[in-house]
Every structure is written in C-alpha cells, then in structure tokens.
PDB file of N, CA and C in Angstrom:
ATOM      1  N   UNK A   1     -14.958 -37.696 -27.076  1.00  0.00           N
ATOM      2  CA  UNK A   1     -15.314 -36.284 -27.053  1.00  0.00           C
ATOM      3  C   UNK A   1     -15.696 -35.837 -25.641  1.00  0.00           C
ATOM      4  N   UNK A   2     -16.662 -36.940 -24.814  1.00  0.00           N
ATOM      5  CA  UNK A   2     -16.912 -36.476 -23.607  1.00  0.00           C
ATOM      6  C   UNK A   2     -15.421 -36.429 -22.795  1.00  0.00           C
ATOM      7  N   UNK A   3     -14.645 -36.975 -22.808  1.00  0.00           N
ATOM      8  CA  UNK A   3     -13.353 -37.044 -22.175  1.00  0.00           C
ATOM      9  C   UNK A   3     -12.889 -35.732 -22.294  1.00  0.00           C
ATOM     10  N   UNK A   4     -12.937 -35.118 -23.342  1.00  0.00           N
ATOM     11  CA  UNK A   4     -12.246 -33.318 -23.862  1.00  0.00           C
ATOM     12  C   UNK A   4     -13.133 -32.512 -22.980  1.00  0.00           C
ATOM     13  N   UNK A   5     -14.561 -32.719 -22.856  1.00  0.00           N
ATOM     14  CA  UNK A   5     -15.192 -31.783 -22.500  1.00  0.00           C
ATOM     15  C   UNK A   5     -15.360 -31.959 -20.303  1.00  0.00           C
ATOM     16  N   UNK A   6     -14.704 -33.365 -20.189  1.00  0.00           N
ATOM     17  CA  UNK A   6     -14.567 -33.390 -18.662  1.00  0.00           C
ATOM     18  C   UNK A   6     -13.505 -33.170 -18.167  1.00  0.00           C
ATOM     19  N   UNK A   7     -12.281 -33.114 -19.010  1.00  0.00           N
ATOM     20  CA  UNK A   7     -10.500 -32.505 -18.869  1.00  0.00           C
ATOM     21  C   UNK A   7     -10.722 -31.328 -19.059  1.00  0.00           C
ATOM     22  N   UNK A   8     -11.448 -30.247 -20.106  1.00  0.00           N
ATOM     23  CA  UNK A   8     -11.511 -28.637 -20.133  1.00  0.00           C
ATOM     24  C   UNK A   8     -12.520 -28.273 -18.809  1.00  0.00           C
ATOM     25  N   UNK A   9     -13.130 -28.778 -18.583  1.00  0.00           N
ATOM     26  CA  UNK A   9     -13.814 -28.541 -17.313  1.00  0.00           C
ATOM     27  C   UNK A   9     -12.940 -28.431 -15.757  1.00  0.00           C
ATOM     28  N   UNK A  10     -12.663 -29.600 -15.795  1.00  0.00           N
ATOM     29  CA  UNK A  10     -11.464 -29.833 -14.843  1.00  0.00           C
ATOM     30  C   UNK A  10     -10.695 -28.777 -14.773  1.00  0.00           C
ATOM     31  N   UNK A  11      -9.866 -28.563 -15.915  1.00  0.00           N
ATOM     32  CA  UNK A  11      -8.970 -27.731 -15.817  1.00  0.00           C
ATOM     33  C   UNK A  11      -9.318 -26.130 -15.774  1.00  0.00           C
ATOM     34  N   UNK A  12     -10.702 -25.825 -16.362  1.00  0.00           N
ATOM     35  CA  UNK A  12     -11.166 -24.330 -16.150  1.00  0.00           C
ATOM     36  C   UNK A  12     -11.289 -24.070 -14.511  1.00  0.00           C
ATOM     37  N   UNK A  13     -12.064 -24.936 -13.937  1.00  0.00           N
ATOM     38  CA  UNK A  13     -12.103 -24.867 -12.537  1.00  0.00           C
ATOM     39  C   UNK A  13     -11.034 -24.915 -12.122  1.00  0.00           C
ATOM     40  N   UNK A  14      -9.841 -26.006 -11.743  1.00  0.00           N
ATOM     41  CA  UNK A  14      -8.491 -25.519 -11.370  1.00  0.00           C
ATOM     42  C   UNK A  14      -8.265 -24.466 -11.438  1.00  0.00           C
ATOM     43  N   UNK A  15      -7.699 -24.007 -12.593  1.00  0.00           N
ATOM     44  CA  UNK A  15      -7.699 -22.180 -12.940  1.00  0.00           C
ATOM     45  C   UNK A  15      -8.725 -21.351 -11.576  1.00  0.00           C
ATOM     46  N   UNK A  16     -10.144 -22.015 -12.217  1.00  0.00           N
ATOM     47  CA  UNK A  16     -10.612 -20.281 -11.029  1.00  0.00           C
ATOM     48  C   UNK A  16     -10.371 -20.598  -9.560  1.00  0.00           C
ATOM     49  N   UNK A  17      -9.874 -22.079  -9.323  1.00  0.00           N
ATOM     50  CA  UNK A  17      -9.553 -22.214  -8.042  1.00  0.00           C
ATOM     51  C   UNK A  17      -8.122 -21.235  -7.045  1.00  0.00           C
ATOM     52  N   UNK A  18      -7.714 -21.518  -8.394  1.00  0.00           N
ATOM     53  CA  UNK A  18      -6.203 -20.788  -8.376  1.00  0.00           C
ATOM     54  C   UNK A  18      -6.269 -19.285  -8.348  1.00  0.00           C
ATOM     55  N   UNK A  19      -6.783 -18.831  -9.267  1.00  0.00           N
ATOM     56  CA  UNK A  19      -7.041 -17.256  -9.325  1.00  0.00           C
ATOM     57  C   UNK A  19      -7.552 -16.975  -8.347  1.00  0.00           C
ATOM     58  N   UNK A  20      -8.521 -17.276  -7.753  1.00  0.00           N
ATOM     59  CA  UNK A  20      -9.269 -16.344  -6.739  1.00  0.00           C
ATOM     60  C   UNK A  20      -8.371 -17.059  -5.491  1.00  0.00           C
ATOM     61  N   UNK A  21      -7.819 -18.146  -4.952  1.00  0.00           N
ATOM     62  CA  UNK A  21      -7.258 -18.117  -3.803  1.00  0.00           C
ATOM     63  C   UNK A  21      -5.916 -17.653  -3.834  1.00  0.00           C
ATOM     64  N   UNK A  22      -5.739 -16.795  -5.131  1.00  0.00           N
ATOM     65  CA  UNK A  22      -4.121 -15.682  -5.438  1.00  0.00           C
ATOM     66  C   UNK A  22      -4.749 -14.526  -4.629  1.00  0.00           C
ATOM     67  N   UNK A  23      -5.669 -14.026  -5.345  1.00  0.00           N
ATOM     68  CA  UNK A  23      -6.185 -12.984  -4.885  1.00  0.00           C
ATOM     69  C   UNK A  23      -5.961 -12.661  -3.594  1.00  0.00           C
ATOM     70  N   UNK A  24      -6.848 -13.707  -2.738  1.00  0.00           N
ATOM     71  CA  UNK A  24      -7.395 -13.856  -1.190  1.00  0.00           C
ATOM     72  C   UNK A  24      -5.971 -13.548  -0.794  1.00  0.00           C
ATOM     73  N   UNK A  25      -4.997 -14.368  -1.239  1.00  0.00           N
ATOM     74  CA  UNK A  25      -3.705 -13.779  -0.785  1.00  0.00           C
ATOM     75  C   UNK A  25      -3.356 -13.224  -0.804  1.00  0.00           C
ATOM     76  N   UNK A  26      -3.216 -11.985  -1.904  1.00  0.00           N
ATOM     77  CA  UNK A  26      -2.326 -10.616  -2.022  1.00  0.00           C
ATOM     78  C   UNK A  26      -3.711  -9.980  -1.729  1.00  0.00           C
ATOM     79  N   UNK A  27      -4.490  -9.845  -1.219  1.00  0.00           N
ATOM     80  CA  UNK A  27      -5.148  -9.186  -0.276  1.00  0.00           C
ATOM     81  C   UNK A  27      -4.647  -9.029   1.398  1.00  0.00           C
ATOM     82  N   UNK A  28      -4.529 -10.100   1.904  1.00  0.00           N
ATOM     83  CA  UNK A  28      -3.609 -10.489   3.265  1.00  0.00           C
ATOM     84  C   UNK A  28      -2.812 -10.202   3.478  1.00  0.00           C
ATOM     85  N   UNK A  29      -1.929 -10.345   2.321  1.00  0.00           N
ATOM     86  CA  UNK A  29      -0.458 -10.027   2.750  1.00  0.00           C
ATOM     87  C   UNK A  29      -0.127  -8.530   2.319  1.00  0.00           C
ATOM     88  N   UNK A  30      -1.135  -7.745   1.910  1.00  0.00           N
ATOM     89  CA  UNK A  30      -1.136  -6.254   1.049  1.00  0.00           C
ATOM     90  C   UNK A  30      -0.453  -5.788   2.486  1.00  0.00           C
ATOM     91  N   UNK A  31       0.851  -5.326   2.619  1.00  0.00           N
ATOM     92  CA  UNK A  31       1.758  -4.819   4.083  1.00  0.00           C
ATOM     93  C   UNK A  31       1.699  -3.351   3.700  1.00  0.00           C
ATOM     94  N   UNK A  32       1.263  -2.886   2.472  1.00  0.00           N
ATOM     95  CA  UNK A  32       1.207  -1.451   2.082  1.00  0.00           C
ATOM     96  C   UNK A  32      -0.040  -0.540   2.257  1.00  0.00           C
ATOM     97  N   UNK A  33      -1.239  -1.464   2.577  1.00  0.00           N
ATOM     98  CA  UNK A  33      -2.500  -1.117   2.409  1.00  0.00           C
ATOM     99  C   UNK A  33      -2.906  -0.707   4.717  1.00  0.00           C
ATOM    100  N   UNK A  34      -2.976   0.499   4.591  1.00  0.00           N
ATOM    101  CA  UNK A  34      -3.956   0.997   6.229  1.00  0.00           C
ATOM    102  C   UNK A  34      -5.144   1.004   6.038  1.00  0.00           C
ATOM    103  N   UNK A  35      -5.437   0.372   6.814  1.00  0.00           N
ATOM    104  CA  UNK A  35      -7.068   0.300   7.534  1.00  0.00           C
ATOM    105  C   UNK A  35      -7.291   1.152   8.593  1.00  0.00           C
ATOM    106  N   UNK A  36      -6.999   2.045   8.782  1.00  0.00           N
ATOM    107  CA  UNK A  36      -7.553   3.027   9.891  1.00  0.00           C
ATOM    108  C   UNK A  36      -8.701   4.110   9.029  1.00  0.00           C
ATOM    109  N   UNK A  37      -9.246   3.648  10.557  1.00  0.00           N
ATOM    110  CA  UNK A  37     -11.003   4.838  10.118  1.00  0.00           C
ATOM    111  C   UNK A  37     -10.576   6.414   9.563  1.00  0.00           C
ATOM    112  N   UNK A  38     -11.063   7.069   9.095  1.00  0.00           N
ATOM    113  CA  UNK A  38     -10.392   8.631   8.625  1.00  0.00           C
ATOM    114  C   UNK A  38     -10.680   9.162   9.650  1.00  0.00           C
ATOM    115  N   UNK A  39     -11.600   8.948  11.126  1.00  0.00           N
ATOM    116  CA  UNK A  39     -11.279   9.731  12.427  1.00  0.00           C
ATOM    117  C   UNK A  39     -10.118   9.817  13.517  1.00  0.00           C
ATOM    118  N   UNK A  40      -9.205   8.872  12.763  1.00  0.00           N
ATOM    119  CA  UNK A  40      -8.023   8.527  13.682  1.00  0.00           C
ATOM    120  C   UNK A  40      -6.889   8.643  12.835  1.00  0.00           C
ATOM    121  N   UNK A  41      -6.843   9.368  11.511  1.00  0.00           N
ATOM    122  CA  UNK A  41      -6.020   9.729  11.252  1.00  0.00           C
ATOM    123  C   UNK A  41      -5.665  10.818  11.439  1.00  0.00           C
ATOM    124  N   UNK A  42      -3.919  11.145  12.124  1.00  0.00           N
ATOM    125  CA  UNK A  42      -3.463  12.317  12.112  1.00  0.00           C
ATOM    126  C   UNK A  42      -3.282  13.349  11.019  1.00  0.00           C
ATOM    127  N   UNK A  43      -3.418  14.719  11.782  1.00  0.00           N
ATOM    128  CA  UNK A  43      -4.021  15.875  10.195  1.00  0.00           C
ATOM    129  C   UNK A  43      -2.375  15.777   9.541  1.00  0.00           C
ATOM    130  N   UNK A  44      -2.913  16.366   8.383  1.00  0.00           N
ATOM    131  CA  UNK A  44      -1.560  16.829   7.666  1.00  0.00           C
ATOM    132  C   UNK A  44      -0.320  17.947   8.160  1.00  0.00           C
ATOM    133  N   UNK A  45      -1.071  18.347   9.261  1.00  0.00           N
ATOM    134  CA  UNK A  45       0.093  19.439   9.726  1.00  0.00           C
ATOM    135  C   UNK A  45       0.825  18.545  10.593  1.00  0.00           C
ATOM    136  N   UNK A  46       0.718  17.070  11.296  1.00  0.00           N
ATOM    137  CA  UNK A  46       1.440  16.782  11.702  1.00  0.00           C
ATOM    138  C   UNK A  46       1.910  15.661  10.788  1.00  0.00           C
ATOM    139  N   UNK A  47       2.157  15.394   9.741  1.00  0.00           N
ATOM    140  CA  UNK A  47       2.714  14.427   8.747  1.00  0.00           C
ATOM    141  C   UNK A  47       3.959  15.274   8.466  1.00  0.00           C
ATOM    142  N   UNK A  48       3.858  16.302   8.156  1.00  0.00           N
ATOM    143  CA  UNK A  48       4.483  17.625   7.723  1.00  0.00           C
ATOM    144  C   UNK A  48       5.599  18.019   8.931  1.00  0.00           C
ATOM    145  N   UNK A  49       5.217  18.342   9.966  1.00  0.00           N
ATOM    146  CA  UNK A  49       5.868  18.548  10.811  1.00  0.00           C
ATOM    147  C   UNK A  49       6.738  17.503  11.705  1.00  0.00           C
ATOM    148  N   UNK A  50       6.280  15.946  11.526  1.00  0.00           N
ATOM    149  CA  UNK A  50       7.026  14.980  12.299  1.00  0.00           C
ATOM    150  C   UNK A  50       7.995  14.645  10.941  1.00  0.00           C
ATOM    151  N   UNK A  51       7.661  14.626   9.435  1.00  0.00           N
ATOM    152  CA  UNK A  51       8.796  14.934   8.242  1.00  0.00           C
ATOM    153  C   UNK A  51      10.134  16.217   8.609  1.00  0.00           C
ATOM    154  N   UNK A  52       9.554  17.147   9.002  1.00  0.00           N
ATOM    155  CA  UNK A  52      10.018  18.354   9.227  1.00  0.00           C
ATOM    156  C   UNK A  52      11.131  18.494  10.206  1.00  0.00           C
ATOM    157  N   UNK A  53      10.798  17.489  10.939  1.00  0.00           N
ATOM    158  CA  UNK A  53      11.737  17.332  12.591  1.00  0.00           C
ATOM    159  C   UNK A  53      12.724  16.569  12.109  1.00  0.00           C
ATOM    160  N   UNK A  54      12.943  15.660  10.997  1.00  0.00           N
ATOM    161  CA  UNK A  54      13.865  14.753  10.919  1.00  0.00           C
ATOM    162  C   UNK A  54      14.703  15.373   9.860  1.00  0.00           C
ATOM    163  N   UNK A  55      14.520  16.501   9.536  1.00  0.00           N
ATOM    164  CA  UNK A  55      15.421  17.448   8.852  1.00  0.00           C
ATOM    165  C   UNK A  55      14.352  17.239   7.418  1.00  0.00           C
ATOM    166  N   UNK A  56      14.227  17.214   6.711  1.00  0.00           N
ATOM    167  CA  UNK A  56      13.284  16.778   5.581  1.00  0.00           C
ATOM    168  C   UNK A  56      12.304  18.335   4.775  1.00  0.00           C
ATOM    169  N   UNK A  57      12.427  18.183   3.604  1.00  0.00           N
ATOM    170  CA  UNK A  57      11.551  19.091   3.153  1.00  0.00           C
ATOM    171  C   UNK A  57       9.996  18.506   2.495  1.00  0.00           C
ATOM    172  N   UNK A  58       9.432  18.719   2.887  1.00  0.00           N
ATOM    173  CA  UNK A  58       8.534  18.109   2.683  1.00  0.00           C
ATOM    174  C   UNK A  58       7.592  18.707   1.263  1.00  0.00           C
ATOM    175  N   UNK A  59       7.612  17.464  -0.350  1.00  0.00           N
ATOM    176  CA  UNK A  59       7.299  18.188  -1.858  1.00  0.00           C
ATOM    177  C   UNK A  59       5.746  17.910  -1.907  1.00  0.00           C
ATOM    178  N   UNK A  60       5.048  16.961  -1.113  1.00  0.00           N
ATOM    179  CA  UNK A  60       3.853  16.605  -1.502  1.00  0.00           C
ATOM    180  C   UNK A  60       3.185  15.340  -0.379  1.00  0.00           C
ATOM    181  N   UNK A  61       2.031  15.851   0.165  1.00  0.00           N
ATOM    182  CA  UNK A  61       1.343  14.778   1.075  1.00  0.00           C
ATOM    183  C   UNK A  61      -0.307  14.578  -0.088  1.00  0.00           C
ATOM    184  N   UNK A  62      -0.624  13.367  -0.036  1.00  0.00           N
ATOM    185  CA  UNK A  62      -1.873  12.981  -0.371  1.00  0.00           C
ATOM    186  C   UNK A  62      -2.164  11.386   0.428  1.00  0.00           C
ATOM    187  N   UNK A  63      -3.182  11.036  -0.083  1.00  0.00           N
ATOM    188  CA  UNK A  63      -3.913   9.756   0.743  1.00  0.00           C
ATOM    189  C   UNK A  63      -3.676   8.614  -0.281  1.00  0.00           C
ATOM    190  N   UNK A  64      -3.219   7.573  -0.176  1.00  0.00           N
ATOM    191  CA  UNK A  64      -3.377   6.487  -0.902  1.00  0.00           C
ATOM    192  C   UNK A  64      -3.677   5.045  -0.570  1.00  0.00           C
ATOM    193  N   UNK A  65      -4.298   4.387  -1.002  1.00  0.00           N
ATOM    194  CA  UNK A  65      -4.164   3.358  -0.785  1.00  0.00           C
ATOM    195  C   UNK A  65      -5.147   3.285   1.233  1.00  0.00           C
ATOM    196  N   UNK A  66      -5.620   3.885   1.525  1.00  0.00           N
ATOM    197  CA  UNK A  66      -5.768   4.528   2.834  1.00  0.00           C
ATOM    198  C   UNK A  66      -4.798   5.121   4.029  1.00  0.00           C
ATOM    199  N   UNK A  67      -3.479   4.999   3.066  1.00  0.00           N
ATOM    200  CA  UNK A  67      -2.350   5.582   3.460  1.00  0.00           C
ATOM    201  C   UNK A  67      -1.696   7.046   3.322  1.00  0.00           C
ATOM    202  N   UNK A  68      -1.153   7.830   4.027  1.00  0.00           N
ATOM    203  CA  UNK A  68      -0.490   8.932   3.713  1.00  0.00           C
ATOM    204  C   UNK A  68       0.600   8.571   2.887  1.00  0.00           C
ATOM    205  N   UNK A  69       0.731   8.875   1.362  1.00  0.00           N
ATOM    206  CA  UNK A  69       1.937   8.971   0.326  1.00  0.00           C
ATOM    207  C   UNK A  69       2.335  10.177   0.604  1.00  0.00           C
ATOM    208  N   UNK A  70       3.814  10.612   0.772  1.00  0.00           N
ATOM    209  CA  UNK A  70       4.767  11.531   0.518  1.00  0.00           C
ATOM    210  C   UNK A  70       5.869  11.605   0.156  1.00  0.00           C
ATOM    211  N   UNK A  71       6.025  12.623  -0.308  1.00  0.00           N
ATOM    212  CA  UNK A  71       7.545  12.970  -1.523  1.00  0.00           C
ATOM    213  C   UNK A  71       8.455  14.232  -0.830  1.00  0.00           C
ATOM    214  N   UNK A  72       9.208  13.303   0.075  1.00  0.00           N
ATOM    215  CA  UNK A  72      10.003  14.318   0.500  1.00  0.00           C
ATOM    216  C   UNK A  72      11.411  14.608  -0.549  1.00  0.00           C
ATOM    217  N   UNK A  73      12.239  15.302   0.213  1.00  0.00           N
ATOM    218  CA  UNK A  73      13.612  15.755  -0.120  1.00  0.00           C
ATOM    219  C   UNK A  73      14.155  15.877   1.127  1.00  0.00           C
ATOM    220  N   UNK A  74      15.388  14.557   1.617  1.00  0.00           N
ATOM    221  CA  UNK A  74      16.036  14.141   2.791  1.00  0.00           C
ATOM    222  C   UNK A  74      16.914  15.474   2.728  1.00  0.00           C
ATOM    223  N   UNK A  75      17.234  15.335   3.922  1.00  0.00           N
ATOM    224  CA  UNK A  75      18.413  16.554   4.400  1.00  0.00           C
ATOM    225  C   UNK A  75      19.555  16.295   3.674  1.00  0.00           C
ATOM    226  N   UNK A  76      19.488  15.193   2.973  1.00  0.00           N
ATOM    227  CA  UNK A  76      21.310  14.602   2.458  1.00  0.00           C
ATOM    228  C   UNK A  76      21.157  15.237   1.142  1.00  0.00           C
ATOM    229  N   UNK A  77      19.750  15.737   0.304  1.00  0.00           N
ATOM    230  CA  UNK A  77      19.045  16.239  -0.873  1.00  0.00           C
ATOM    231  C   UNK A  77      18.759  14.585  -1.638  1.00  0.00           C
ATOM    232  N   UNK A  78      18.005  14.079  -0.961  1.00  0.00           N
ATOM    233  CA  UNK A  78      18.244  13.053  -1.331  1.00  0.00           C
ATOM    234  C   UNK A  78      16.392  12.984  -1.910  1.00  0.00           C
ATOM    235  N   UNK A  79      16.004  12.893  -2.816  1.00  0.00           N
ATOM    236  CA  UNK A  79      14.339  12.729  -3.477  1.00  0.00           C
ATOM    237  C   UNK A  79      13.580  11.073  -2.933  1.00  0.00           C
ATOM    238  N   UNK A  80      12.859  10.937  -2.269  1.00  0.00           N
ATOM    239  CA  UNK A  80      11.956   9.994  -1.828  1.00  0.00           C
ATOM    240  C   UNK A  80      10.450  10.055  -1.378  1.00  0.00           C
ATOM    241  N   UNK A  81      10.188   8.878  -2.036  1.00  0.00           N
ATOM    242  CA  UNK A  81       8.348   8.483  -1.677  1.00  0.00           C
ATOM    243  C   UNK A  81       8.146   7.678  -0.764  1.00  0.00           C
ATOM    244  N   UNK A  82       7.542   7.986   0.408  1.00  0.00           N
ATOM    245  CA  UNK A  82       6.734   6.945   1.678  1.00  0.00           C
ATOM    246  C   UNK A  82       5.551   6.811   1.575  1.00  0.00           C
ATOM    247  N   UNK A  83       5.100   5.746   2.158  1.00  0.00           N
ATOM    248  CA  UNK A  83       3.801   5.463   2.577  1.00  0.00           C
ATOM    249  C   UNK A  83       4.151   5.432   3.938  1.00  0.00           C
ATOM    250  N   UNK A  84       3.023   6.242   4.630  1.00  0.00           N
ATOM    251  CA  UNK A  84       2.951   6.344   6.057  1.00  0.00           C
ATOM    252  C   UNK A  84       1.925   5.900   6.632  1.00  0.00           C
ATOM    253  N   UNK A  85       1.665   4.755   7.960  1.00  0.00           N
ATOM    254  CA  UNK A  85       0.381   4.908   8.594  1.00  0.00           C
ATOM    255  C   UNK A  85       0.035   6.044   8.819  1.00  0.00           C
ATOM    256  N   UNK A  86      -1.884   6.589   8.328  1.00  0.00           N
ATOM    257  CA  UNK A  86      -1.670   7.694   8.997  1.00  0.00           C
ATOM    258  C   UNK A  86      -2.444   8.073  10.724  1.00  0.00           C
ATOM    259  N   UNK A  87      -2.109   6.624  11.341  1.00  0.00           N
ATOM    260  CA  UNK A  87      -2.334   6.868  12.083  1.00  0.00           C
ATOM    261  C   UNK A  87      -0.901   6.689  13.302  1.00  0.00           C
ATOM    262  N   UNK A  88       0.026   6.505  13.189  1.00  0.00           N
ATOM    263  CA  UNK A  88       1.338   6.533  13.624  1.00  0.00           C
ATOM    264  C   UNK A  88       2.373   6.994  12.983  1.00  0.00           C
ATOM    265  N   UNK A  89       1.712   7.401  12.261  1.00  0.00           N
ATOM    266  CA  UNK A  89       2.767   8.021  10.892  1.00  0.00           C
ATOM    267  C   UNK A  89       4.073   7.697  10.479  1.00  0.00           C
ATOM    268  N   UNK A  90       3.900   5.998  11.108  1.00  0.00           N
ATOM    269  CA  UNK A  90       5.583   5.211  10.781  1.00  0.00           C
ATOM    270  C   UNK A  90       5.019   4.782   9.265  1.00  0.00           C
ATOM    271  N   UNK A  91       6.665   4.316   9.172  1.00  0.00           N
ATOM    272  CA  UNK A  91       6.575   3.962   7.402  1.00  0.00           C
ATOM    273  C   UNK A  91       5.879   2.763   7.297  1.00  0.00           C
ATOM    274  N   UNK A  92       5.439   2.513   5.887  1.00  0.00           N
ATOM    275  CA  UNK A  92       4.888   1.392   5.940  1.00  0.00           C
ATOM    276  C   UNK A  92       5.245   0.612   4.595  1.00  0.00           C
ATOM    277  N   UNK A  93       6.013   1.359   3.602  1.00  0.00           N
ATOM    278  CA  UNK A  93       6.469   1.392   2.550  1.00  0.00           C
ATOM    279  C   UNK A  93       7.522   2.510   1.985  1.00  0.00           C
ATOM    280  N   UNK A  94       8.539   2.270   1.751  1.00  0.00           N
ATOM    281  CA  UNK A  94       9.437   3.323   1.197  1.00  0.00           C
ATOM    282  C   UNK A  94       9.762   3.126  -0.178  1.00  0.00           C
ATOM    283  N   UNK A  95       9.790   3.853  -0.969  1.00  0.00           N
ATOM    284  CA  UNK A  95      10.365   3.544  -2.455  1.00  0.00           C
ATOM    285  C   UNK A  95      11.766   4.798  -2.730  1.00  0.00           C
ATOM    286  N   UNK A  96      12.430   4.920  -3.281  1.00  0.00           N
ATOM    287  CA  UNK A  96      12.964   6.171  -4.370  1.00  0.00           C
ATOM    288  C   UNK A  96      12.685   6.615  -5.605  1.00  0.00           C
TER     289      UNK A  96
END
C-alpha cells in the first residue's frame, strides 16, 4: 500500500513539475505579448494614419494583450486583424 501512495506522489509532483515549467515557457516565448510602458506608446492617430499611408482603411483600433489590435480592410478589399507594437507600430502578429 505504501508503494501506491509513494508512486501517486511521485507522479503528482512530476505533473506539477511539468505544468508550471509549460507555463514559464509560453510565457517566454509569448512573441504576441508588448511590454512597453503606456508612456511610449504611439497615440492612435498615428496607428491610423501609418495604416492609412499603406493604402488601408482602417475598421477598428483597441489595446490588447499590451498591444495595438486592428481590423483593417487592405486596399486589395481584403478584411484583416494585426497586432501592432505600439511602440513601433510594426506587426507583431497577423491573423485573417
């Protein structure tokens, strides 16, 4: 019986060993997630307007993730979501 109860032990710990050093990882490697302070992010009129220059209509800016999300409409009429640094306002994630 003690043998069951030093193998479920064993193996519960494995487990939280595992879980939490998953975590630690997709924390690190999160390539979607900005860390810039909100004093160094650029305003929305220029998210808008550097969208604007590349032909683009621009459907919706908000903050995510500490990132600028937006939903443009490409010049080709083409519907897409970015994540932008918003402090260089390059992509940092693109979806459709």
């Amino acid at each position: 019986m003690s043998h069951r109860l030093g193998l479920a032990a064993m193996l519960a710990s494995s487990l939280l060993i595992a879980l939490s050093s998953g975590t630690a990882r997709a924390d690190s490697d999160d390539y979607s997630r900005c860390d810039i302070p909100l004093s160094d992010w650029k305003p929305r009129a220029a998210v808008e307007a550097a969208l604007e220059a590349k032909g683009w209509t621009v459907l919706s800016i908000r903050s995510d993730d500490g990132c600028y999300k937006v939903k443009v409409l490409t010049d080709t009429g083409e519907k897409r979501r970015i994540k932008l640094n918003p402090q260089t306002l390059e992509p940092v994630d693109e979806t459709d």
